[in-house]
N, C-alpha and C. Protein backbone atom coordinates (compact mmCIF):
# COMPACT_ATOMS: atom_id res chain seq x y z
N UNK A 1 -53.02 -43.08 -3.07
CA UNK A 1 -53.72 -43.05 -4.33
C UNK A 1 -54.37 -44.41 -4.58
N UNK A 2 -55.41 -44.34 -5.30
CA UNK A 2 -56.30 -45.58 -5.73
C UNK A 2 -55.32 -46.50 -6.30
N UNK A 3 -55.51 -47.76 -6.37
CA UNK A 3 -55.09 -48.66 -7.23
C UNK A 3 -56.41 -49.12 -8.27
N UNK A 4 -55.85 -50.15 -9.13
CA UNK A 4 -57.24 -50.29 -10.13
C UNK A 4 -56.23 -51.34 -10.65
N UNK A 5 -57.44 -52.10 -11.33
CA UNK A 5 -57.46 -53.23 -12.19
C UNK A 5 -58.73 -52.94 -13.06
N UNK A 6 -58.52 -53.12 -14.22
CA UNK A 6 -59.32 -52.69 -15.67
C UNK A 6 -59.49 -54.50 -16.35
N UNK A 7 -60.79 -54.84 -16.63
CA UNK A 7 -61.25 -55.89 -16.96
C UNK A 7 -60.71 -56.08 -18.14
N UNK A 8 -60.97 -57.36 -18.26
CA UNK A 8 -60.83 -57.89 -19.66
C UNK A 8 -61.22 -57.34 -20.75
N UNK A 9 -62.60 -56.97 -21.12
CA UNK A 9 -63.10 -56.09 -22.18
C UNK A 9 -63.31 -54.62 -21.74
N UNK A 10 -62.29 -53.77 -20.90
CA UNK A 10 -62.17 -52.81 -20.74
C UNK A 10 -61.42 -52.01 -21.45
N UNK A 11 -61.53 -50.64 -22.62
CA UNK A 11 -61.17 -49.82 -23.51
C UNK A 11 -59.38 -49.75 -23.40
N UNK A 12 -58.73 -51.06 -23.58
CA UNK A 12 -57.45 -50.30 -23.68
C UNK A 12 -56.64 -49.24 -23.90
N UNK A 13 -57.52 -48.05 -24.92
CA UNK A 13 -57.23 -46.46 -25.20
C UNK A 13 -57.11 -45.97 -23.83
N UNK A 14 -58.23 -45.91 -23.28
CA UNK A 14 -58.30 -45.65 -21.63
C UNK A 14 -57.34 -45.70 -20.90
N UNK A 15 -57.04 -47.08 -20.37
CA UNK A 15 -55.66 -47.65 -20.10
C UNK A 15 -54.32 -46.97 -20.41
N UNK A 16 -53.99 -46.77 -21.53
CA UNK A 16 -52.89 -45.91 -22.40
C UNK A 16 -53.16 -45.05 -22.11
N UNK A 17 -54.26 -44.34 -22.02
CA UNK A 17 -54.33 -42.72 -21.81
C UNK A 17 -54.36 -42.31 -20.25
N UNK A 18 -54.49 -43.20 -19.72
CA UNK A 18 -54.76 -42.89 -18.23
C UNK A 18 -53.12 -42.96 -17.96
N UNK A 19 -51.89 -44.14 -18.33
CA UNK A 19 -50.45 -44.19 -18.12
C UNK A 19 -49.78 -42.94 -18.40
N UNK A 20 -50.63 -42.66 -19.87
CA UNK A 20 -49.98 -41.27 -20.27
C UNK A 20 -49.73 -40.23 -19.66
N UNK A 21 -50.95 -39.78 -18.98
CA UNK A 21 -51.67 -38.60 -18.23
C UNK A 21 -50.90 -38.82 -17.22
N UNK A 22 -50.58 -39.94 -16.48
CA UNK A 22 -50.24 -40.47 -14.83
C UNK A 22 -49.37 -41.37 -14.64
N UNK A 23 -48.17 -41.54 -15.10
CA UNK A 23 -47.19 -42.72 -15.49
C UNK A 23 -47.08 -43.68 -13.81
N UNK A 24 -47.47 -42.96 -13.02
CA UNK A 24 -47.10 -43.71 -11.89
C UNK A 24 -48.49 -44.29 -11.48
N UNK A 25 -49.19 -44.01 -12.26
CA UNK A 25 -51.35 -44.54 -11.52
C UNK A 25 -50.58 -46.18 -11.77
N UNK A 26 -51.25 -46.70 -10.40
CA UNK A 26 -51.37 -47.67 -10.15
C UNK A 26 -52.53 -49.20 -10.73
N UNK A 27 -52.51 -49.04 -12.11
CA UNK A 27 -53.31 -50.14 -12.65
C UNK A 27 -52.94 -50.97 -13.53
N UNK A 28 -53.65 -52.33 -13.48
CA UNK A 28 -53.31 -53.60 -14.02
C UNK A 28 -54.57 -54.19 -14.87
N UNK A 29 -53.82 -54.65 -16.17
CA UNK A 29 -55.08 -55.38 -16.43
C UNK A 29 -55.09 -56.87 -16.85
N UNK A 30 -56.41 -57.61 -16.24
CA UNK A 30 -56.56 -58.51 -16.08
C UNK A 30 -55.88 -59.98 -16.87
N UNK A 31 -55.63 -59.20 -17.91
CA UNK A 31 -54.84 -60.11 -19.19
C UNK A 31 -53.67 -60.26 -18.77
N UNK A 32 -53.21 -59.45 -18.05
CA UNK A 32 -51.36 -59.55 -17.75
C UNK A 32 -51.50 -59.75 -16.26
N UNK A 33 -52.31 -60.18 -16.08
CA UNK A 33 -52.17 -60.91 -14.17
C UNK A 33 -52.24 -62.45 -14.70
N UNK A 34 -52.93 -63.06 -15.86
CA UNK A 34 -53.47 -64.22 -16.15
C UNK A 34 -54.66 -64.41 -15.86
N UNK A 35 -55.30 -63.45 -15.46
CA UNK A 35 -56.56 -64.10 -15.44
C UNK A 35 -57.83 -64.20 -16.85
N UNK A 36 -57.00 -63.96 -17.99
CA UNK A 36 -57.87 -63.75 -19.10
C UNK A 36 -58.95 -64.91 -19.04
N UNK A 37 -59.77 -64.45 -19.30
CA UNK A 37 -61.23 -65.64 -19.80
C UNK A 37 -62.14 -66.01 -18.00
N UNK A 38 -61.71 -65.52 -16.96
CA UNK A 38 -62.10 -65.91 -15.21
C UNK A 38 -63.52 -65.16 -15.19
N UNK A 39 -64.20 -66.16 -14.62
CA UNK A 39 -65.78 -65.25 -14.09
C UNK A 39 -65.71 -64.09 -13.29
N UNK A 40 -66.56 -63.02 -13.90
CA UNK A 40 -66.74 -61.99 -12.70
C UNK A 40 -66.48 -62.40 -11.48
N UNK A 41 -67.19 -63.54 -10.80
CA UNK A 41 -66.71 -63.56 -9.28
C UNK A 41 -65.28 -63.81 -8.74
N UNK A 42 -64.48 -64.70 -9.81
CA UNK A 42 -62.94 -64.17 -9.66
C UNK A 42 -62.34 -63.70 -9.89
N UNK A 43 -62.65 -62.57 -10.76
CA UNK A 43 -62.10 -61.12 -11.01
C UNK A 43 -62.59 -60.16 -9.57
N UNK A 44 -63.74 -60.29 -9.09
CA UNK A 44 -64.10 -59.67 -8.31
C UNK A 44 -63.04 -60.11 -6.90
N UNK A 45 -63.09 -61.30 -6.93
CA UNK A 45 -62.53 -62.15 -5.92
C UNK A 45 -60.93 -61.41 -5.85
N UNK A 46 -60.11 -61.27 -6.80
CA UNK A 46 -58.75 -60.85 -6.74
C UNK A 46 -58.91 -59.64 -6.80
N UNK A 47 -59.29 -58.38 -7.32
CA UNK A 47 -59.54 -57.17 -7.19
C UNK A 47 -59.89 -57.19 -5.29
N UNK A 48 -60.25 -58.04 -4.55
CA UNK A 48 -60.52 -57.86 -3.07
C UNK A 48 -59.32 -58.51 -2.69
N UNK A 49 -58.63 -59.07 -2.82
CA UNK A 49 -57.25 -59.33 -2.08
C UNK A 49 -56.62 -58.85 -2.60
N UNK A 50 -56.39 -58.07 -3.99
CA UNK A 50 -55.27 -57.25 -3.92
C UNK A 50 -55.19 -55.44 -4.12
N UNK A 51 -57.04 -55.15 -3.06
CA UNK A 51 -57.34 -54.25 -2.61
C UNK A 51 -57.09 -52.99 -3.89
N UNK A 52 -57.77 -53.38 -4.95
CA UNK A 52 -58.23 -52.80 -6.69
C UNK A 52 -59.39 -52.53 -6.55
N UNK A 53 -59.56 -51.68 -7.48
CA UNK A 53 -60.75 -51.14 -7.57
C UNK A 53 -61.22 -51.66 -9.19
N UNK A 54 -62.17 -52.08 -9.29
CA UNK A 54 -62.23 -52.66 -10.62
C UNK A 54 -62.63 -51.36 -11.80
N UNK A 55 -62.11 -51.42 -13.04
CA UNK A 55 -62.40 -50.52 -13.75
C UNK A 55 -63.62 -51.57 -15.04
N UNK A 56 -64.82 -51.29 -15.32
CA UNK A 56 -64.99 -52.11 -16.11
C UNK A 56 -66.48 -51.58 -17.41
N UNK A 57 -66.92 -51.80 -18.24
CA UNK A 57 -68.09 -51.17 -19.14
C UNK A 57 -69.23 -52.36 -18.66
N UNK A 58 -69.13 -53.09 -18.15
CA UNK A 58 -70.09 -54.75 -18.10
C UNK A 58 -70.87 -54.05 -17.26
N UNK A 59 -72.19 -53.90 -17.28
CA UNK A 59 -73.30 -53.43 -16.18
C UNK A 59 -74.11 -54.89 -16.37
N UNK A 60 -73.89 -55.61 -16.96
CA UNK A 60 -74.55 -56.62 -17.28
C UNK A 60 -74.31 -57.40 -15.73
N UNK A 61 -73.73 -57.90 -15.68
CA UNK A 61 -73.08 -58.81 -15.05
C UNK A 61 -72.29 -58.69 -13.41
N UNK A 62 -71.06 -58.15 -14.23
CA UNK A 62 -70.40 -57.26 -12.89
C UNK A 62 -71.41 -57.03 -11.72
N UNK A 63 -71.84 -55.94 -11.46
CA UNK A 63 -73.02 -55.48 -10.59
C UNK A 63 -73.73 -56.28 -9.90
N UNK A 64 -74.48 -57.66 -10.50
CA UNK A 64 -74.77 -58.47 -9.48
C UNK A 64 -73.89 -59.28 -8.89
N UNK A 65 -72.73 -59.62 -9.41
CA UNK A 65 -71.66 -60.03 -8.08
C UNK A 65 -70.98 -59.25 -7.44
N UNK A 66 -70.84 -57.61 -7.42
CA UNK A 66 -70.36 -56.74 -6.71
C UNK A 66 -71.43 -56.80 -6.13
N UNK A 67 -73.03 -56.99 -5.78
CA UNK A 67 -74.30 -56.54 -4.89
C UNK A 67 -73.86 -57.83 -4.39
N UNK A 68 -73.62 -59.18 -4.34
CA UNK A 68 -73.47 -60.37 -3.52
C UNK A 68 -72.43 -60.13 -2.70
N UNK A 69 -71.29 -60.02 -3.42
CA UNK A 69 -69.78 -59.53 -2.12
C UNK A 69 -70.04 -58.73 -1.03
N UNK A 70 -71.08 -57.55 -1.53
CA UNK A 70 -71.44 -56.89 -0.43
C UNK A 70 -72.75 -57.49 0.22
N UNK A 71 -73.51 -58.23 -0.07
CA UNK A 71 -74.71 -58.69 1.23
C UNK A 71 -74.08 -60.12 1.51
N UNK A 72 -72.81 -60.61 1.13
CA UNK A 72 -72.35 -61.58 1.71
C UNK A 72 -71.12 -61.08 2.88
N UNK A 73 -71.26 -59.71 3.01
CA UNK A 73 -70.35 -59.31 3.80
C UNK A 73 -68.66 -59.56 3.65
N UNK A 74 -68.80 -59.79 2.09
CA UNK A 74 -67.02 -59.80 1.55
C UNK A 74 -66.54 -58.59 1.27
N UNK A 75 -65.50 -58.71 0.96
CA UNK A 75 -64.46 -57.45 0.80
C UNK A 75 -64.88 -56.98 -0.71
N UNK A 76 -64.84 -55.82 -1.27
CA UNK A 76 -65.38 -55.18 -2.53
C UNK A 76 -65.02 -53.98 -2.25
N UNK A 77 -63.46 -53.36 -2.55
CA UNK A 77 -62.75 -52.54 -2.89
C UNK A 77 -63.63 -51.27 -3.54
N UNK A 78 -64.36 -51.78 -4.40
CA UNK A 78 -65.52 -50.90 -5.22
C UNK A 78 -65.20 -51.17 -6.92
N UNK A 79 -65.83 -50.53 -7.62
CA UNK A 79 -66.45 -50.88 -9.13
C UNK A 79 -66.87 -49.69 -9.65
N UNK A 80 -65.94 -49.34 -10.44
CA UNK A 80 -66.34 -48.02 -11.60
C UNK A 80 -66.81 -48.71 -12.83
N UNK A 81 -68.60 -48.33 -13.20
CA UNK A 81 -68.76 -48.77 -14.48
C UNK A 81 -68.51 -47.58 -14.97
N UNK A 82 -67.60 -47.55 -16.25
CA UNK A 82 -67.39 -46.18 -17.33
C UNK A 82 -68.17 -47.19 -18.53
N UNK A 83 -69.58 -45.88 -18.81
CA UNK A 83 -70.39 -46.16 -20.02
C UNK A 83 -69.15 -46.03 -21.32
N UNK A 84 -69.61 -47.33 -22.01
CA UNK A 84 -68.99 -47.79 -23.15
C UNK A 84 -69.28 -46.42 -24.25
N UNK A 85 -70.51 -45.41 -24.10
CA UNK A 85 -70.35 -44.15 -24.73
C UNK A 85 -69.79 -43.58 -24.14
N UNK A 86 -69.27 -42.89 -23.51
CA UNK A 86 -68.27 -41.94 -22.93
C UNK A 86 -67.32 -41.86 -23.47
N UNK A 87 -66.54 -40.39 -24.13
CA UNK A 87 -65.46 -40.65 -24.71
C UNK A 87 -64.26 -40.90 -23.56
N UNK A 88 -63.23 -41.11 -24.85
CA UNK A 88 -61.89 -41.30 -23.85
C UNK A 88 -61.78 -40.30 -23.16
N UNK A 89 -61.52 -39.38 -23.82
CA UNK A 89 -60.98 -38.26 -22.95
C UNK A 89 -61.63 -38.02 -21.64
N UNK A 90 -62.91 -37.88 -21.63
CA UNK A 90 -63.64 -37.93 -20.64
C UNK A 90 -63.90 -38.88 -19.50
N UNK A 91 -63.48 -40.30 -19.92
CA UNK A 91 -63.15 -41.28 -19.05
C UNK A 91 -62.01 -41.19 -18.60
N UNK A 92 -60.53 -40.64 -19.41
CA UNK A 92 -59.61 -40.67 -18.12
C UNK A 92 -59.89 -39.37 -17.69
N UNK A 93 -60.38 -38.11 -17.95
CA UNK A 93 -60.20 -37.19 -16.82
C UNK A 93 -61.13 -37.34 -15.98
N UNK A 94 -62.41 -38.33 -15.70
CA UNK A 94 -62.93 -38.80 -14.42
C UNK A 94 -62.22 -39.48 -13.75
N UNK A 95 -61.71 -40.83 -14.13
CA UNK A 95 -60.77 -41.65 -13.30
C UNK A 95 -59.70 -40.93 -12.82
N UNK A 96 -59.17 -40.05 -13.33
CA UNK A 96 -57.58 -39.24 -12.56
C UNK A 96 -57.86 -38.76 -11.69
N UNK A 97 -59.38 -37.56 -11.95
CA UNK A 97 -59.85 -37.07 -10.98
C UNK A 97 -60.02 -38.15 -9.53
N UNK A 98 -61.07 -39.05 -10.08
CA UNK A 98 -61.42 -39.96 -8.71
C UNK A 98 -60.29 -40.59 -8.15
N UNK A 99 -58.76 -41.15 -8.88
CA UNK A 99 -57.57 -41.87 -8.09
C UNK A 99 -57.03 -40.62 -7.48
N UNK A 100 -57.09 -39.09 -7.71
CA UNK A 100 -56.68 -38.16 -7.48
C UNK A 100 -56.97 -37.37 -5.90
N UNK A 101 -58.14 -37.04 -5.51
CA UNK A 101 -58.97 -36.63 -4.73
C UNK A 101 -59.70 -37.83 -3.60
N UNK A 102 -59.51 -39.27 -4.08
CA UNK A 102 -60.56 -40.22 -2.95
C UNK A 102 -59.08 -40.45 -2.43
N UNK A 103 -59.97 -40.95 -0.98
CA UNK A 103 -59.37 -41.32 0.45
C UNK A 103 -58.95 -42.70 0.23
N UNK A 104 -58.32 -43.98 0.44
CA UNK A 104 -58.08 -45.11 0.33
C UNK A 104 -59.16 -45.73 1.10
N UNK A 105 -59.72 -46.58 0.58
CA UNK A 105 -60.80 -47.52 1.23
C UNK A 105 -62.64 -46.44 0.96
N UNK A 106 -62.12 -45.71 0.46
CA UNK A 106 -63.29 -44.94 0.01
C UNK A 106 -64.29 -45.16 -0.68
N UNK A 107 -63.94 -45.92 -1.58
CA UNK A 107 -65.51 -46.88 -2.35
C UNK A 107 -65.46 -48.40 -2.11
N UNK A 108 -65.00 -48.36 -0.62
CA UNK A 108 -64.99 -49.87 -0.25
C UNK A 108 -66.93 -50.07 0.04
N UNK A 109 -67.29 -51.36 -0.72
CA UNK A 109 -68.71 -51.64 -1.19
C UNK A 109 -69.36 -50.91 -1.69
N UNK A 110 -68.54 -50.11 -2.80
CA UNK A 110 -69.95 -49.08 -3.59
C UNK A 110 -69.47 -49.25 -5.10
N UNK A 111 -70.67 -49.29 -5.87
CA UNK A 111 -70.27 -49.21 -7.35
C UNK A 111 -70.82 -47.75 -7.86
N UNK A 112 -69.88 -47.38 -8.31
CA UNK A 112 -70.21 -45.68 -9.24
C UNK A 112 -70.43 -46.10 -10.71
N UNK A 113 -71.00 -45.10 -11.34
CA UNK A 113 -71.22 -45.13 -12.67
C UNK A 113 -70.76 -43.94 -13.21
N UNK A 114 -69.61 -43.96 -14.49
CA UNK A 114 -69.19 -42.94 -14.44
C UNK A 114 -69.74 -42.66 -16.30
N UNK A 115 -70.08 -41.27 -16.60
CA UNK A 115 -69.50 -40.08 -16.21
C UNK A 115 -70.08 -39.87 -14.79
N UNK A 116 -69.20 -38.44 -14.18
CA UNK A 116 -69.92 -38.51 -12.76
C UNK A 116 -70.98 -37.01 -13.05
């Protein structure tokens, strides 16, 4: 099953609702690793060594250092943007689905945009 790490300004409801739904899903968020307040590229940077998939709403930002990791030929686990409209409900039953059904190493260098 997927692992994940959920950003800093990522919907904590989500989070809760995704534990709820899946008590054993494998995700962390960035506040309780210590990395509160770290640039995308070292969020990106630890999400690749500790082989996470980043969960995050930032299209701003995110995205062009997930497009560098990959034409710098680094490791990039992959990157779910879930639109900041999307309801909850609908954001965790995409994510369950996707930790549910993908292969491990399966969105290694790809960013999705979810809803799907």
């Amino acid at each position: 099953m997927l692992k994940f790490v959920a950003d800093e300004n990522f919907n904590n409801n989500i989070v809760r609702g995704l534990l709820r739904r899946q008590p054993d899903l494998d995700i962390v968020r960035i506040q309780d690793i210590g990395l509160s307040g770290a640039d995308d590229p070292t969020v990106l940077e630890w999400a690749a060594q500790e082989e996470r998939i980043l969960l995050t709403h930032d299209v701003a930002t995110i995205t062009l250092y997930a497009y560098q990791r990959i034409q710098a030929e680094q490791r990039m686990p992959g990157v779910f943007e879930v639109s900041p409209t999307l309801g909850i409900g609908r954001a965790i039953e995409d994510i369950l689905l996707l930790a549910e059904l993908s292969l491990d190493n399966e969105w290694e260098g790809q960013i999705r945009y979810l809803p799907l």
